[in-house]
C-alpha atoms as a PDB file:
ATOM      1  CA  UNK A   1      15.948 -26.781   0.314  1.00  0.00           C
ATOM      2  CA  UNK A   2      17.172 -24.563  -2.754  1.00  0.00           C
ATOM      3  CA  UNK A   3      19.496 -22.167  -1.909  1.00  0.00           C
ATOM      4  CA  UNK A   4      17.834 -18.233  -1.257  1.00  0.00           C
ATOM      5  CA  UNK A   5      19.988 -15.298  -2.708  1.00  0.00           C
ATOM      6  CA  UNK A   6      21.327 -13.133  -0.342  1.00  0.00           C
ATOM      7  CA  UNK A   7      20.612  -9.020  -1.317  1.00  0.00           C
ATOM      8  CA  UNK A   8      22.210  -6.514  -0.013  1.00  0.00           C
ATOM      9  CA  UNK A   9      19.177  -5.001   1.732  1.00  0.00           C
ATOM     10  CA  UNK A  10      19.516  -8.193   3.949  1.00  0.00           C
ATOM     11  CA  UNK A  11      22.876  -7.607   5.405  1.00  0.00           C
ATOM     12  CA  UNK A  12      21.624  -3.697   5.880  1.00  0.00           C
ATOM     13  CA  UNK A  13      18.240  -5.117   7.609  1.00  0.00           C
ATOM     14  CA  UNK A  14      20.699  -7.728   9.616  1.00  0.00           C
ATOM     15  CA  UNK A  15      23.592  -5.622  10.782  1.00  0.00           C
ATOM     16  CA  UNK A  16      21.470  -2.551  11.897  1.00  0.00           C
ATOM     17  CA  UNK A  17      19.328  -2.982  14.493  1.00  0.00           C
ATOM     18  CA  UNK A  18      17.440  -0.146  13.847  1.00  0.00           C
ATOM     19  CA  UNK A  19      16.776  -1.199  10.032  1.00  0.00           C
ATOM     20  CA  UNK A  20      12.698  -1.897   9.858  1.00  0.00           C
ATOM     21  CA  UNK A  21      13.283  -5.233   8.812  1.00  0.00           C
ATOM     22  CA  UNK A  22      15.980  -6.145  11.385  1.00  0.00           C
ATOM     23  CA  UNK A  23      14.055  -8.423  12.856  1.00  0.00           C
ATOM     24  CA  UNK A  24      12.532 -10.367  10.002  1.00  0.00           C
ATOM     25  CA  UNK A  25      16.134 -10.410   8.705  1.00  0.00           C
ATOM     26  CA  UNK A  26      17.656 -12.080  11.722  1.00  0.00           C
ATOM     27  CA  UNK A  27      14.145 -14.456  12.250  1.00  0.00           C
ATOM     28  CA  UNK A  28      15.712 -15.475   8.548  1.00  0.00           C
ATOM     29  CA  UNK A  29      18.827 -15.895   9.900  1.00  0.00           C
ATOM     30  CA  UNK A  30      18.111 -17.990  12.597  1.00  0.00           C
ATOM     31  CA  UNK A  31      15.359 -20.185  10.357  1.00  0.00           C
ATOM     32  CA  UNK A  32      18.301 -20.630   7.739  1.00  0.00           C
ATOM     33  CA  UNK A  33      21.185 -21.342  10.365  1.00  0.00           C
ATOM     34  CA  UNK A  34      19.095 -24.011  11.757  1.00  0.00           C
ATOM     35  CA  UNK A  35      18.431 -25.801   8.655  1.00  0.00           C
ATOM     36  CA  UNK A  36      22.235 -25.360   7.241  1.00  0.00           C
ATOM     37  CA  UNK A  37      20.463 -24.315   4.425  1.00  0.00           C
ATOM     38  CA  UNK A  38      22.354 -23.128   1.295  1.00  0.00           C
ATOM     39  CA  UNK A  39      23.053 -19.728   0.402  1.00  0.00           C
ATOM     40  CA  UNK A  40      24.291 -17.687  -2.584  1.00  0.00           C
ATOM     41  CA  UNK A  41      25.283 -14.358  -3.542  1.00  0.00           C
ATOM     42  CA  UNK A  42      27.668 -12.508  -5.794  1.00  0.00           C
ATOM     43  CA  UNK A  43      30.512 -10.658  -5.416  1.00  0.00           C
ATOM     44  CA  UNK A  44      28.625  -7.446  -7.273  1.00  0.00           C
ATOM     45  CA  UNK A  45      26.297  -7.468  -4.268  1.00  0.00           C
ATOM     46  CA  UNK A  46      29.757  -7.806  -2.216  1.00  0.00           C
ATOM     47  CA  UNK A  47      31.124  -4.575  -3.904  1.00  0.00           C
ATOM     48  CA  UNK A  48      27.500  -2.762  -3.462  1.00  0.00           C
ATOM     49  CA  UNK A  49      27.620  -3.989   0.504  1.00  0.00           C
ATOM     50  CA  UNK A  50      30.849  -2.074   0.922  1.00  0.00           C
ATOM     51  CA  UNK A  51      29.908   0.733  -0.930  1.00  0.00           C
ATOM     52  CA  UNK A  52      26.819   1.472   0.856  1.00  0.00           C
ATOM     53  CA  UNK A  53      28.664   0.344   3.840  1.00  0.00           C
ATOM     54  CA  UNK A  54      32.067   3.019   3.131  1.00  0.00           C
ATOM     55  CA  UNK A  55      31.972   5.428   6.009  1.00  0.00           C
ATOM     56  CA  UNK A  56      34.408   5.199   8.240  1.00  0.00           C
ATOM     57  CA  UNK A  57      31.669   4.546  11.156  1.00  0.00           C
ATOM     58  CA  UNK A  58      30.957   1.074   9.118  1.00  0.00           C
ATOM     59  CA  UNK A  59      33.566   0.427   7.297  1.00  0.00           C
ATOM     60  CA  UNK A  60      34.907  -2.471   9.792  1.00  0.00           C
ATOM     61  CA  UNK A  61      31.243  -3.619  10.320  1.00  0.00           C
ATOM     62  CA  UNK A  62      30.959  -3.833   6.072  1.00  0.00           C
ATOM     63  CA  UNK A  63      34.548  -5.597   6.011  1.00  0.00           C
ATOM     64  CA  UNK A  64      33.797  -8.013   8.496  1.00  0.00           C
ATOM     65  CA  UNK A  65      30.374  -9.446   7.279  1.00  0.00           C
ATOM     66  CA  UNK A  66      32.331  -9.585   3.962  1.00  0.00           C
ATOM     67  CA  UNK A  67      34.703 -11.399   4.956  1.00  0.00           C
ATOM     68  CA  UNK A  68      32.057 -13.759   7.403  1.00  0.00           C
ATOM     69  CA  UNK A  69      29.992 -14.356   3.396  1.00  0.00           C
ATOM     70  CA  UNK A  70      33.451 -15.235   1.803  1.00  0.00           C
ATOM     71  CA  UNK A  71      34.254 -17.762   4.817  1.00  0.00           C
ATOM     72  CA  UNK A  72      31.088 -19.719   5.104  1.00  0.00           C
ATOM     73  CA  UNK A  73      31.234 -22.719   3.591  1.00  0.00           C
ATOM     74  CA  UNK A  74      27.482 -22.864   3.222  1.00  0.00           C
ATOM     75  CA  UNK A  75      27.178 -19.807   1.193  1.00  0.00           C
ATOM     76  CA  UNK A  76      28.522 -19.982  -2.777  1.00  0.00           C
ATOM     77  CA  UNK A  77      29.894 -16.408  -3.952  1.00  0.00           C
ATOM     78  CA  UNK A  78      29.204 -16.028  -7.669  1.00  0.00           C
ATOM     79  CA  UNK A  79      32.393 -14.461  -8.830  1.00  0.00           C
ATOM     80  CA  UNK A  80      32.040 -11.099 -11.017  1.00  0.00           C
ATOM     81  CA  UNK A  81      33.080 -12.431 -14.399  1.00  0.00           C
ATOM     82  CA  UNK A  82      32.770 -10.208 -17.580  1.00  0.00           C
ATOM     83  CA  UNK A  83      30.003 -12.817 -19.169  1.00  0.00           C
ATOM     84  CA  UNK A  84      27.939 -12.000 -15.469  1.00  0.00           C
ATOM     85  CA  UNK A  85      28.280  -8.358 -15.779  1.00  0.00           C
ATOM     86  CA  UNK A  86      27.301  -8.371 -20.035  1.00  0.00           C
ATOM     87  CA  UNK A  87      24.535 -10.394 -19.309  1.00  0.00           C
ATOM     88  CA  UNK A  88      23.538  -7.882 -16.655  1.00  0.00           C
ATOM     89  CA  UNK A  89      24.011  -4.804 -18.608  1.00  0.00           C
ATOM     90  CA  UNK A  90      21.657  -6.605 -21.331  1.00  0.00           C
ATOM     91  CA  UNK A  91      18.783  -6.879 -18.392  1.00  0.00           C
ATOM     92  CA  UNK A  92      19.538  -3.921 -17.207  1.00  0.00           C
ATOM     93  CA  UNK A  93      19.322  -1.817 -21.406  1.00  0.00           C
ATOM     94  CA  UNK A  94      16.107  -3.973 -22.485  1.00  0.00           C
ATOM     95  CA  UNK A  95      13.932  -3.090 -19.212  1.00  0.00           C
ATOM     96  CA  UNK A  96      13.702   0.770 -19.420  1.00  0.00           C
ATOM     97  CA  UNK A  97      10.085   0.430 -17.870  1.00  0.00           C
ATOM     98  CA  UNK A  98      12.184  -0.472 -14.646  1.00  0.00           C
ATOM     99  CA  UNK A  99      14.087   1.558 -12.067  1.00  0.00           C
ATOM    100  CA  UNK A 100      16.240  -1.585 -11.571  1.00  0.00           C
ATOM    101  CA  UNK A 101      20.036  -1.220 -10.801  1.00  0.00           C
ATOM    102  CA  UNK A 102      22.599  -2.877 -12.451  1.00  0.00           C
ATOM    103  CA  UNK A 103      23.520  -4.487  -9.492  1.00  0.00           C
ATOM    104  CA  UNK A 104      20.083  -5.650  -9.448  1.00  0.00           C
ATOM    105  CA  UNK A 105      20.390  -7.647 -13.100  1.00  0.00           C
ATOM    106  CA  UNK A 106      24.013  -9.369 -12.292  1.00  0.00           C
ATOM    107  CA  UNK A 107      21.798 -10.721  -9.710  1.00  0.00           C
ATOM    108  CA  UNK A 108      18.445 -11.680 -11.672  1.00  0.00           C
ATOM    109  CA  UNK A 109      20.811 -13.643 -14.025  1.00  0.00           C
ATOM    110  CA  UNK A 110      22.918 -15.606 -11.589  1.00  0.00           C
ATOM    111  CA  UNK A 111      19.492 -16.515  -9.494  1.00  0.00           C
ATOM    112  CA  UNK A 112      18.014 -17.307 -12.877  1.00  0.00           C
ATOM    113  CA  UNK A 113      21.355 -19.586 -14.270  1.00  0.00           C
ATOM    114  CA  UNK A 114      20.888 -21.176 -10.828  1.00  0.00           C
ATOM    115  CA  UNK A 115      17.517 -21.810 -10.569  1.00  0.00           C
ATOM    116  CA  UNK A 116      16.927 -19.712  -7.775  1.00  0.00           C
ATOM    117  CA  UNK A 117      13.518 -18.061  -6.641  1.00  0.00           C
ATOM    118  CA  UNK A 118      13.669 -16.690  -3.772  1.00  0.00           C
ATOM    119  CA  UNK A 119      15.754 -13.428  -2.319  1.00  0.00           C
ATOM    120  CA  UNK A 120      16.411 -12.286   1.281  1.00  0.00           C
ATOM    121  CA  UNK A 121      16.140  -8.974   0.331  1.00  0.00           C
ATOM    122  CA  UNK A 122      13.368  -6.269   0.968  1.00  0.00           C
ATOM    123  CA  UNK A 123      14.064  -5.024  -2.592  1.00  0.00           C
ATOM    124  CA  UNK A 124      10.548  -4.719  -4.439  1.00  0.00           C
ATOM    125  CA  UNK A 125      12.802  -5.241  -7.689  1.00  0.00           C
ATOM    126  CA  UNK A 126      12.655  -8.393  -7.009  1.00  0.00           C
ATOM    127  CA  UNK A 127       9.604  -9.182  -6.752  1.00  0.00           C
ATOM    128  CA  UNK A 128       9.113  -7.334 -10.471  1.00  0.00           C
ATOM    129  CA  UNK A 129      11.559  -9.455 -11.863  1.00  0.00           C
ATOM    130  CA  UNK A 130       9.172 -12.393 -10.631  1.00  0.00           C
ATOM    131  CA  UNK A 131      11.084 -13.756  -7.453  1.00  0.00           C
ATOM    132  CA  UNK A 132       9.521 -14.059  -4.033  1.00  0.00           C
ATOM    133  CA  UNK A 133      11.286 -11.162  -1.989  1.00  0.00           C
ATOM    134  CA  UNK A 134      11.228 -13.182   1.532  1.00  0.00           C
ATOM    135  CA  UNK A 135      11.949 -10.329   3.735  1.00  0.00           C
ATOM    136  CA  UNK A 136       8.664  -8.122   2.367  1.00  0.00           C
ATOM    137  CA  UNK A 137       6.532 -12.193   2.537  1.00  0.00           C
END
């Protein structure tokens, strides 16, 4: 099995219960866990996790999960390297037809230098950008 892409939208979906797709995000969970199937992310979806995550009321919650990503063996954390971020910001200028974040294009190019094509996410981006968004499947 390929490794899916982990979005931020799926550790909002995962850690709050009353997310809409909570559920679908930990029936994802529980389908991956059971296969020990590979997982990757990058640490610009790290930063954006903590950011969204910055209150003091989740702050420990954002921490923690962090921390949980960086542990697990089974899940490879793209690091943010200056040639990840360029090649995002060059996505990110040529598509001004798209609402897509920045954040968003670091992580079309490392699923695309990976040859990834699928996302838990429930990001519609996504999709656009022509991966299967699992959560919204």
């Amino acid at each position: 099995m390929p490794p899916k892409f982990i979005d931020t939208s799926y550790v909002y979906a995962l850690i709050n219960p009353s997310d809409q797709w909570h559920m679908k995000a930990v029936d994802w969970q529980t389908r991956l866990s059971a296969k020990d199937a590979p997982l990757l992310t990058t640490e610009f979806v790290l930063a954006e996790i903590a950011d969204g995550l910055s209150s003091p009321r989740f702050r420990v919650a954002a921490t923690k999960i962090i921390h949980t990503l960086k542990e697990n063996p089974g899940v490879e954390i793209v690091p943010a390297t200056s040639a990840l971020f360029s090649a995002g910001l060059e996505l990110f200028g040529s598509r001004s037809d798209k609402d897509w974040g920045l954040t968003d294009c670091t992580s079309f190019e490392a699923m695309t230098a990976r040859g990834l094509t699928a996302a838990l996410t429930t990001d519609d981006h996504f999709r656009q950008a022509g991966f299967r968004a699992l959560l919204l499947d």
